[in-house]
Protein backbone atom coordinates (compact mmCIF):
# COMPACT_ATOMS: atom_id res chain seq x y z
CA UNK A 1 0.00 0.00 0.00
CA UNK A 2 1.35 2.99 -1.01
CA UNK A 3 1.78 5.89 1.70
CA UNK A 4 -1.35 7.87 0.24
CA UNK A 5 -3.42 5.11 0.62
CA UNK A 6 -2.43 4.95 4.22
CA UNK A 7 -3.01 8.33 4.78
CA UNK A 8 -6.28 8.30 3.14
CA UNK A 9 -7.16 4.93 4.92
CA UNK A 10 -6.24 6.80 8.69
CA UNK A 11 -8.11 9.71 7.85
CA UNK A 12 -11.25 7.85 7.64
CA UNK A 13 -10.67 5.46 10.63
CA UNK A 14 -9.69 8.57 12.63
CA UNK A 15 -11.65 11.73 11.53
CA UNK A 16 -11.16 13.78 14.82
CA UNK A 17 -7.42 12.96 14.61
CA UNK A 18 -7.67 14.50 10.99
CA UNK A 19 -9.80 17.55 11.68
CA UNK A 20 -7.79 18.86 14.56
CA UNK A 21 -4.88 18.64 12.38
CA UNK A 22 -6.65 20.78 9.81
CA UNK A 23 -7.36 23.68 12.52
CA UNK A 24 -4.09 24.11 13.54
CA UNK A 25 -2.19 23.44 9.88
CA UNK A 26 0.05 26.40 8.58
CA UNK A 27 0.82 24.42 5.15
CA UNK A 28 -0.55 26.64 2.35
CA UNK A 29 0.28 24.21 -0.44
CA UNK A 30 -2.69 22.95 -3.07
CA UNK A 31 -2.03 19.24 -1.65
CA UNK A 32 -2.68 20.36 1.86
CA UNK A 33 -5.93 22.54 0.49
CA UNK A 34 -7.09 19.24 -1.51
CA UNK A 35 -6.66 17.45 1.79
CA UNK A 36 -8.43 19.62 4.01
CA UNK A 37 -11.28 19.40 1.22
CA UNK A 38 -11.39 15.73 1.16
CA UNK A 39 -11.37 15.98 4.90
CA UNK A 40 -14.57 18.21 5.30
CA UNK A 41 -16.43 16.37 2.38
CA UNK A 42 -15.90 12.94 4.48
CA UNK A 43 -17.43 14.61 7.53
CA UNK A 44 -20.77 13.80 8.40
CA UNK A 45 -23.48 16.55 8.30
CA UNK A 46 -25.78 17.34 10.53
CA UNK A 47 -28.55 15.27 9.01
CA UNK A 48 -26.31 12.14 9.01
CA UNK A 49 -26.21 12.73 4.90
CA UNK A 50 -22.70 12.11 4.11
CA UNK A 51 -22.66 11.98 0.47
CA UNK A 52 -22.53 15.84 -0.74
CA UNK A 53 -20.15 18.41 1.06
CA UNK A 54 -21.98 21.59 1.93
CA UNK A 55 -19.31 23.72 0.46
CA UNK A 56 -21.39 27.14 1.13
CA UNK A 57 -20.65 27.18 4.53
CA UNK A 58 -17.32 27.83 6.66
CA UNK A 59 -15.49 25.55 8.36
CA UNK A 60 -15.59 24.68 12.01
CA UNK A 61 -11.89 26.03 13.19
CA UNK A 62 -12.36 28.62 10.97
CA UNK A 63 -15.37 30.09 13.01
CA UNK A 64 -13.84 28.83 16.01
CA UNK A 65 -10.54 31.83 15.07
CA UNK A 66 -12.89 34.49 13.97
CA UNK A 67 -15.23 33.85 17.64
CA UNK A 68 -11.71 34.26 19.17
CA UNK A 69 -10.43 37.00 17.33
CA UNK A 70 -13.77 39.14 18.21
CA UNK A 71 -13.36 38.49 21.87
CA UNK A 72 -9.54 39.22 22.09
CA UNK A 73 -10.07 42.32 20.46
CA UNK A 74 -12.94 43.73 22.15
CA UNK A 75 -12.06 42.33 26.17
CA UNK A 76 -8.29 42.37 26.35
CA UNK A 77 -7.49 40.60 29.67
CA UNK A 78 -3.68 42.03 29.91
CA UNK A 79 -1.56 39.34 32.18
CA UNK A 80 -1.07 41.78 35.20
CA UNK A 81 3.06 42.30 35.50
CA UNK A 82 2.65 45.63 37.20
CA UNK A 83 3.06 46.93 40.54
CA UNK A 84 0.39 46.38 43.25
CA UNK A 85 0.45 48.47 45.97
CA UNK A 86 0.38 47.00 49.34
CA UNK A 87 -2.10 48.81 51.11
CA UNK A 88 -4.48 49.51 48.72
CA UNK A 89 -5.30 46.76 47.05
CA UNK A 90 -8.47 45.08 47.80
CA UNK A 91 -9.22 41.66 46.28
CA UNK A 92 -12.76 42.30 46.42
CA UNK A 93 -12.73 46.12 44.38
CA UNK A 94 -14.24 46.46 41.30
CA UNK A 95 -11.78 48.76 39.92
CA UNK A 96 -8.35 49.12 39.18
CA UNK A 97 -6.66 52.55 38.80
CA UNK A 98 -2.95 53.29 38.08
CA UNK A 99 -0.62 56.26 38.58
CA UNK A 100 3.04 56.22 38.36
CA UNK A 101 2.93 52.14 36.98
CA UNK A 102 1.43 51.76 40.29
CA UNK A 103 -2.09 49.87 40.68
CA UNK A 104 -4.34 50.60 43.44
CA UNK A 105 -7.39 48.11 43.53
CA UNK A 106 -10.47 49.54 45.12
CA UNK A 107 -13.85 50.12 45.05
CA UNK A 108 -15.61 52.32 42.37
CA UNK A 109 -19.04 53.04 44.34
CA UNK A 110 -16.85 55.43 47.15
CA UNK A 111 -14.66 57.29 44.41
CA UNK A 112 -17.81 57.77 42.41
CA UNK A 113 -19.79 59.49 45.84
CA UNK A 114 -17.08 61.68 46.59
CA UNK A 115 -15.65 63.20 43.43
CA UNK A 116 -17.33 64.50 40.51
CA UNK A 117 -14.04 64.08 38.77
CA UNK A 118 -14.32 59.92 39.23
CA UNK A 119 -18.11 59.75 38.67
CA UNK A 120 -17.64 60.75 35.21
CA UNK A 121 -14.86 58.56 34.41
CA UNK A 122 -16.23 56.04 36.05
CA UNK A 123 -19.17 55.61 34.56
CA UNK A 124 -18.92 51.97 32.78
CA UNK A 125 -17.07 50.54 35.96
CA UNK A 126 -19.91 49.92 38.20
CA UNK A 127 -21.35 46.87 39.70
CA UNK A 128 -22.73 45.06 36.68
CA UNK A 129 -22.24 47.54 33.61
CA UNK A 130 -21.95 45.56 30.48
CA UNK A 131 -18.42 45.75 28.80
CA UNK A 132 -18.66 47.42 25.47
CA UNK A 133 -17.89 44.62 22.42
CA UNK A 134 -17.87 47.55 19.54
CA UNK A 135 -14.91 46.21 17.47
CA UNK A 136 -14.49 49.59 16.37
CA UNK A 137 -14.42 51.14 19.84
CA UNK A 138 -11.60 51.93 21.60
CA UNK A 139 -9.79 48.82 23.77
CA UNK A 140 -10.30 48.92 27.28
CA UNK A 141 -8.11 47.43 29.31
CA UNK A 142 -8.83 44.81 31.49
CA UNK A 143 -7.04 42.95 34.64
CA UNK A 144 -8.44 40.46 36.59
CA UNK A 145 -11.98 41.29 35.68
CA UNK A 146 -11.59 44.65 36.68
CA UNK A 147 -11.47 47.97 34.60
CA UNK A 148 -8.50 49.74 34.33
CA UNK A 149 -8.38 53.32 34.70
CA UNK A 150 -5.10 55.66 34.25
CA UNK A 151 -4.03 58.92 35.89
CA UNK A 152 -1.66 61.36 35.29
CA UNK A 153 -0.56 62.75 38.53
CA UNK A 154 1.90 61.02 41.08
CA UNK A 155 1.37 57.97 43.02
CA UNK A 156 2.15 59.90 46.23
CA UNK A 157 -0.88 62.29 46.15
CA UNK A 158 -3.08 59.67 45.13
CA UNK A 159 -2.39 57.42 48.09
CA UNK A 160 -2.79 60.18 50.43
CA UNK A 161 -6.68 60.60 48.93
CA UNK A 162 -6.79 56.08 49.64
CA UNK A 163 -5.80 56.74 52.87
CA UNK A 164 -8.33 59.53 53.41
CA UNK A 165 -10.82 57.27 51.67
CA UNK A 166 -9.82 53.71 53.16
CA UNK A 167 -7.13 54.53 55.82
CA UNK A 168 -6.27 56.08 58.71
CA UNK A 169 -5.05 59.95 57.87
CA UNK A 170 -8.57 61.14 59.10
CA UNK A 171 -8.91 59.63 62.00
CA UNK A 172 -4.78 59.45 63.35
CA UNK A 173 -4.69 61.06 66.90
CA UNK A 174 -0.71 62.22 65.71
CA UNK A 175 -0.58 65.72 64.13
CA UNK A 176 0.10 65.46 60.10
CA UNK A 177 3.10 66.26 58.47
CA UNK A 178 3.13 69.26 55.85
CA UNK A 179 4.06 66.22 53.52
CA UNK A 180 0.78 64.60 53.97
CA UNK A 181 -1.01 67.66 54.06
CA UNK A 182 0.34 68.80 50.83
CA UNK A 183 -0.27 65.43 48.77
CA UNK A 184 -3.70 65.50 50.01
CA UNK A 185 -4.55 69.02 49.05
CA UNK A 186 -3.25 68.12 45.85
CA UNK A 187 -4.98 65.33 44.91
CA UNK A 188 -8.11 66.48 46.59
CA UNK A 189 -8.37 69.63 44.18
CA UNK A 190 -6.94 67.74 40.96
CA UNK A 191 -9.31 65.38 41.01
CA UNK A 192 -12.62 66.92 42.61
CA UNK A 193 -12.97 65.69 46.25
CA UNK A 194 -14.20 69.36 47.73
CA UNK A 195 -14.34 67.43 50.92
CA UNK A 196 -11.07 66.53 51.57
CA UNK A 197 -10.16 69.96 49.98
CA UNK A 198 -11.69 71.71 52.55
CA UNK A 199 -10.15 69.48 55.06
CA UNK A 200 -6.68 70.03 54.38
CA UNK A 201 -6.80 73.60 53.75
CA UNK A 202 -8.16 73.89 56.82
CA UNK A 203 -5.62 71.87 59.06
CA UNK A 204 -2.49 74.14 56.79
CA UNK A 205 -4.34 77.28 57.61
CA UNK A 206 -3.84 76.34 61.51
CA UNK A 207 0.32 76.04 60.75
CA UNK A 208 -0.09 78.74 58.20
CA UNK A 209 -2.14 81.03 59.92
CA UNK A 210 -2.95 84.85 58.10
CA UNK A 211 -4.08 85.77 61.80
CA UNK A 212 -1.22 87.87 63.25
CA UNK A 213 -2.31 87.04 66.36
CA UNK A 214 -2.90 83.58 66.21
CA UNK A 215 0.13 81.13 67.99
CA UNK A 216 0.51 79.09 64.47
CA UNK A 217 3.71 77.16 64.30
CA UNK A 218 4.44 78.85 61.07
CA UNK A 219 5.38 82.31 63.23
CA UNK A 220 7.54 80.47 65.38
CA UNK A 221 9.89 79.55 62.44
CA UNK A 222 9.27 75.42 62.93
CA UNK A 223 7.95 75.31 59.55
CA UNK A 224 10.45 77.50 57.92
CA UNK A 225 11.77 74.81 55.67
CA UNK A 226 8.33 74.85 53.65
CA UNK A 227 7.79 78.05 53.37
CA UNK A 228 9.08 77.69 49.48
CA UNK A 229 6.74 74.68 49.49
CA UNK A 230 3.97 76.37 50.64
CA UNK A 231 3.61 79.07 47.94
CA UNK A 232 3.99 76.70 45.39
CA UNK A 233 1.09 74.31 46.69
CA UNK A 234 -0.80 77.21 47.47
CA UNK A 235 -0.50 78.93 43.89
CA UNK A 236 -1.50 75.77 42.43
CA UNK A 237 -4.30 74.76 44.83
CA UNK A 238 -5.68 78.45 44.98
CA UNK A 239 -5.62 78.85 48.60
CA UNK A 240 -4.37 82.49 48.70
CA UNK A 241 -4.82 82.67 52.74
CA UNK A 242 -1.73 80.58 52.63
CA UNK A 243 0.90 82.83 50.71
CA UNK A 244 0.94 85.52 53.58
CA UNK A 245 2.67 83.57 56.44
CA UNK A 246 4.51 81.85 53.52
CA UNK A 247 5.96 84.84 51.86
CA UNK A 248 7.10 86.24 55.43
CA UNK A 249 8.70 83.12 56.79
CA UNK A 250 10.86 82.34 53.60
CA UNK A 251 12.03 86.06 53.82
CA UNK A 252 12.94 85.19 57.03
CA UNK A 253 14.59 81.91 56.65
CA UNK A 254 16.48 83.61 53.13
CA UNK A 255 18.44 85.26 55.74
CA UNK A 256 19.43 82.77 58.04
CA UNK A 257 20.00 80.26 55.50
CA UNK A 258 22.14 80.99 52.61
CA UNK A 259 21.53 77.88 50.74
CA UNK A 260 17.93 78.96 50.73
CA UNK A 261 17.19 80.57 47.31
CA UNK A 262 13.74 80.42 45.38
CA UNK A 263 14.62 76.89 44.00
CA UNK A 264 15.85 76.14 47.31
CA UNK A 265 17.50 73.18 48.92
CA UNK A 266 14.26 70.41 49.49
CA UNK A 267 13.95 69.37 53.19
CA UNK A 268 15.24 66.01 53.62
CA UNK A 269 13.02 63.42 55.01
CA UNK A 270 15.31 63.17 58.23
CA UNK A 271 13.84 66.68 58.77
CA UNK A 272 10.44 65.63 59.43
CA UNK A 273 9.73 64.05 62.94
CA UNK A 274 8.45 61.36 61.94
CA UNK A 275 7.88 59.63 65.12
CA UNK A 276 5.88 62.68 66.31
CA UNK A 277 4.12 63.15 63.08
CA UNK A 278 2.03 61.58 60.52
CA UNK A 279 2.88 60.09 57.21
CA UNK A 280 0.72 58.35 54.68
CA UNK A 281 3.82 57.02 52.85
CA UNK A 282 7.65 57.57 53.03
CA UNK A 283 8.72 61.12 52.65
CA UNK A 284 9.69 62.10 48.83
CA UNK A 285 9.82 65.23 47.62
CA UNK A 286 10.86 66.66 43.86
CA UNK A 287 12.62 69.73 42.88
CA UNK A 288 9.10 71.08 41.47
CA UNK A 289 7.99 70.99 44.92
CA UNK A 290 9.92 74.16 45.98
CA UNK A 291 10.41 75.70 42.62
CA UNK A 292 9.15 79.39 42.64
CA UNK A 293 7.54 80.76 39.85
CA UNK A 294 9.03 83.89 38.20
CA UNK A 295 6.70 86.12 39.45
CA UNK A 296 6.14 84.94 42.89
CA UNK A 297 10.63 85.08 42.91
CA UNK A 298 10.35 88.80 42.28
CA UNK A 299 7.91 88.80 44.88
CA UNK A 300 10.09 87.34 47.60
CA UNK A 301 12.92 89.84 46.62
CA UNK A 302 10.72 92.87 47.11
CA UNK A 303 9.59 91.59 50.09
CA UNK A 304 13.16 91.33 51.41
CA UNK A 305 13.79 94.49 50.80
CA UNK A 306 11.09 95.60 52.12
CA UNK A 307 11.43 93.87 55.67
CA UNK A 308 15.05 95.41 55.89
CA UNK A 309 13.82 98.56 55.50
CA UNK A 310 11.14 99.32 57.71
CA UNK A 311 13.40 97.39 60.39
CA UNK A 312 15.91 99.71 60.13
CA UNK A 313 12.70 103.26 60.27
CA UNK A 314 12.08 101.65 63.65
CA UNK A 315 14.84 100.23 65.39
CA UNK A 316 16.89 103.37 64.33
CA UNK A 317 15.58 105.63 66.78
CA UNK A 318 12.70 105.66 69.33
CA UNK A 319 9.71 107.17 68.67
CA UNK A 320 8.93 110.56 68.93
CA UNK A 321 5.32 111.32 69.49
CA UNK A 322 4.11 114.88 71.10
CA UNK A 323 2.61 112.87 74.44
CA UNK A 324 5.82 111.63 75.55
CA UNK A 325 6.87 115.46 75.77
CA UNK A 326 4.02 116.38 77.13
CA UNK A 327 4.87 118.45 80.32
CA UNK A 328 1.53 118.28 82.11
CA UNK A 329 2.28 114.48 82.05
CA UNK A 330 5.68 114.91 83.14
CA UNK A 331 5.45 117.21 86.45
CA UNK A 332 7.66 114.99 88.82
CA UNK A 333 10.53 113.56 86.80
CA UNK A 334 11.95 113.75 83.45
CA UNK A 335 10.01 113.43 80.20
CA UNK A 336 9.60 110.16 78.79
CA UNK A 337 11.15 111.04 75.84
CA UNK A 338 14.17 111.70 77.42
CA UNK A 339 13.88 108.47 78.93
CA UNK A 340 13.76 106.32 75.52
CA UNK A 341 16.61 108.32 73.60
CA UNK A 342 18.71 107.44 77.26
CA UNK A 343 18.15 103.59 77.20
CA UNK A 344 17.01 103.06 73.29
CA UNK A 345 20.69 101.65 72.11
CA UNK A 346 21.14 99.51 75.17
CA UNK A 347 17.28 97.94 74.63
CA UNK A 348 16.44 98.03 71.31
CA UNK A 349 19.84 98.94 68.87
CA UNK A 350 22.44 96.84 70.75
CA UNK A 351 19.87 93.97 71.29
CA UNK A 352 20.54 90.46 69.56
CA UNK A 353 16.73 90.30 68.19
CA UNK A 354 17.47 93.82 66.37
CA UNK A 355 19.98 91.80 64.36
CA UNK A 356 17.38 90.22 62.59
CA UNK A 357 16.65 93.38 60.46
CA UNK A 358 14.11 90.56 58.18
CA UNK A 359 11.62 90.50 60.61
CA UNK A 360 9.74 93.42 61.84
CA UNK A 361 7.08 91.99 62.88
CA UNK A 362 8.80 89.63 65.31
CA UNK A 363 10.48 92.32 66.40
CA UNK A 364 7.75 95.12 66.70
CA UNK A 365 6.23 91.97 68.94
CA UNK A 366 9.70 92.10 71.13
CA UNK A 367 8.94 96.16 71.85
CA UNK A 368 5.56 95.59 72.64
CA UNK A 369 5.39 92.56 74.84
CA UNK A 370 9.05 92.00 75.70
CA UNK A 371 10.87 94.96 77.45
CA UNK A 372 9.40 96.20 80.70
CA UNK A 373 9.68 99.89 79.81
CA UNK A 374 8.27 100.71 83.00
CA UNK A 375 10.72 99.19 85.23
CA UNK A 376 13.35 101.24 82.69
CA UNK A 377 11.80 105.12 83.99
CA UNK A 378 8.88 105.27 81.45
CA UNK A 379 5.42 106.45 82.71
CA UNK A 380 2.61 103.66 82.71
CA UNK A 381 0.84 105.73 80.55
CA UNK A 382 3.32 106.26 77.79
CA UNK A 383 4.58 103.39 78.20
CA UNK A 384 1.07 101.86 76.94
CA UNK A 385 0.56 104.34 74.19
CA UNK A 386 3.66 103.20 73.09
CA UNK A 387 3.43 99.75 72.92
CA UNK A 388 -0.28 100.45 70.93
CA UNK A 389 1.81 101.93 68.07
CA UNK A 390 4.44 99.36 67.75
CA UNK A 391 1.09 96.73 67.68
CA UNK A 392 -0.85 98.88 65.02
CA UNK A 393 2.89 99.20 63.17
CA UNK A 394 2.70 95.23 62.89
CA UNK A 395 -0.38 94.85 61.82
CA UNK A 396 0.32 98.10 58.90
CA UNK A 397 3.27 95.22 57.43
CA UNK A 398 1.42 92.45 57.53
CA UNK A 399 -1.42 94.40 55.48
CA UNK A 400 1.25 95.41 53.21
CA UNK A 401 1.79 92.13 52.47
CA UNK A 402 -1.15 91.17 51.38
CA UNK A 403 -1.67 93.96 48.37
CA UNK A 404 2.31 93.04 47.14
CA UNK A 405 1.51 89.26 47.06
């Protein structure tokens, strides 16, 4: 028997053998076409009538490529080889969404009540919404049966808005670093969450406080190191009642730090206490961070001169108003404006705080509240006049910096 008949004789002892050969067969050849032919001719149909072929129709692996063509084009179910972030990443969300080649898995319904921004894009990712099979629609990505939804932004803003959403950062009894504060504000007015907006602002505005009055920790110089930082986020966020305290502490710290220009030196994450204080995520900062526009540089430098200057009108001399002359006051002793030109240099010119010529309003603060006048020969009543002017002088700056900024 020659090796045709055999073939011919196995095909029809083993037709399954012979049509799962045909499905998978790459030989284009007329022999192999004439084969397949023979093959699908020998095949029973449907009604058990074997002697015609139904050539009209297609064959079986044929549809069985174009079924699976349609499906891999329309619901592409990528193998996942990203990054999964630890924390958030829940095996029961219905969404995926990455930032940074980082995928957070979570849960569509919360995003969707909180942010306007999410509820439109997430539209076809809720519980049950059909996947779209247009093969002329765009692909949408797919992993592990969830959506896949990607953000331009960086990874650590968005997990501060998880952690607001899913973790902790609301409800931590620790006080929250700038770092936190500042991803959250971020995200929170990128991507529509006027809730957590709010929130933030609010908890800067008590470190960052436009009151002049107010005990923020801002005033104190603790948060000098993000003053830089400040303006930026606050120029990007629009929250104006920030730039104030901002402005006025990196004047301050320009001085005492000369590595400290407008794209200053970033604050290294040893800075930040972090035992004391808390962060969503490892402290990372970029350049762009710090990076003062060019307007808001020109700012700062008119600023600084500005601080030197009216320094310098006060400390220079004391003051010289007609009550502290006044001779009806003065019956028993000498007036008191004798008194301040006699112990002015030793209390005020010679004095370590009048070194820092930056900061008038610290230092207006020092005449007012720190120097007991009356123990020095002033008269009560002077003395109090006095220390109403140097007050009303602080608040005149700090007015002044609000129409320059």
């Amino acid at each position: 028997m020659s090796s045709s008949d055999t073939s011919d004789s196995d095909a029809s002892t083993h037709p399954e053998s012979r049509q799962g050969h045909a499905s998978i067969s790459t030989d284009k050849s007329p022999k192999s076409h004439q084969s397949r032919k023979r093959t699908t001719a020998s095949r029973p149909s449907a009604s058990g009538d074997t002697s015609t072929p139904n050539h009209g129709s297609t064959s079986i692996s044929d549809n069985n490529n174009q079924k699976r063509a349609k499906m891999e084009s329309n619901t592409p179910v990528v193998a996942f080889t990203g990054a999964k972030h630890e924390k958030f990443w829940f095996d029961d969300g219905n969404v995926i969404i990455r930032v940074e080649d980082w995928h957070f898995r979570v849960y569509s319904a919360l995003l969707r009540s909180k942010s306007v921004f999410f509820a439109g894009l997430l539209v076809d990712a809720q519980p049950g919404a059909a996947i779209d099979i247009n093969p002329s629609g765009p692909r949408k990505e797919v992993i592990m049966g969830c959506r896949v939804f990607e953000l331009q932004g960086k990874k650590r803003h968005f997990t501060a808005l998880l952690d607001a959403l899913f973790g902790s950062l609301l409800t931590t009894e620790k006080p929250i670093s700038y770092f936190t504060l500042s991803c959250l504000l971020r995200a929170a007015h990128r991507w529509g969450f006027p809730e957590y907006e709010v929130w933030a602002r609010t908890r800067l505005e008590r470190d960052w406080s436009s009151d002049l009055d107010s005990d923020s920790r801002c005033m104190s110089g603790a948060l000098d190191r993000y003053a830089a930082g400040v303006i930026v986020l606050a120029q990007e966020c629009r929250a104006s009642e920030l730039l104030r305290p901002a402005f006025y502490r990196l004047v301050n710290r320009s001085v005492r730090d000369p590595d400290c220009t407008p794209t200053q030196v970033l604050p290294s994450a040893s800075s930040n206490t972090d035992n004391l204080e808390y962060n969503h995520e490892t402290v990372q900062w970029s350049v762009d961070d710090f990076r003062l526009s060019y307007d808001d540089a020109n700012t700062l430098n008119a600023l600084f001169k500005y601080a030197a200057v009216k320094w310098r009108d006060y400390s220079s001399k004391p003051l010289s108003r007609d009550f502290l002359s006044d001779k009806a006051r003065h019956k028993k002793g000498p007036s008191c404006d004798q008194v301040l030109k006699r112990i002015w240099h030793s209390l005020v010119t010679e004095s370590t705080f009048a070194d820092d010529v930056h900061d008038p309003i610290s230092n207006l603060k020092k005449l007012a509240d720190g120097i007991d006048w009356e123990g020095n020969g002033v008269c009560a009543l002077c003395a109090d006049q006095c220390r109403k002017i140097w007050r009303e002088q602080r608040h005149h700056i700090w007015s002044v910096l609000t129409s320059s900024i």
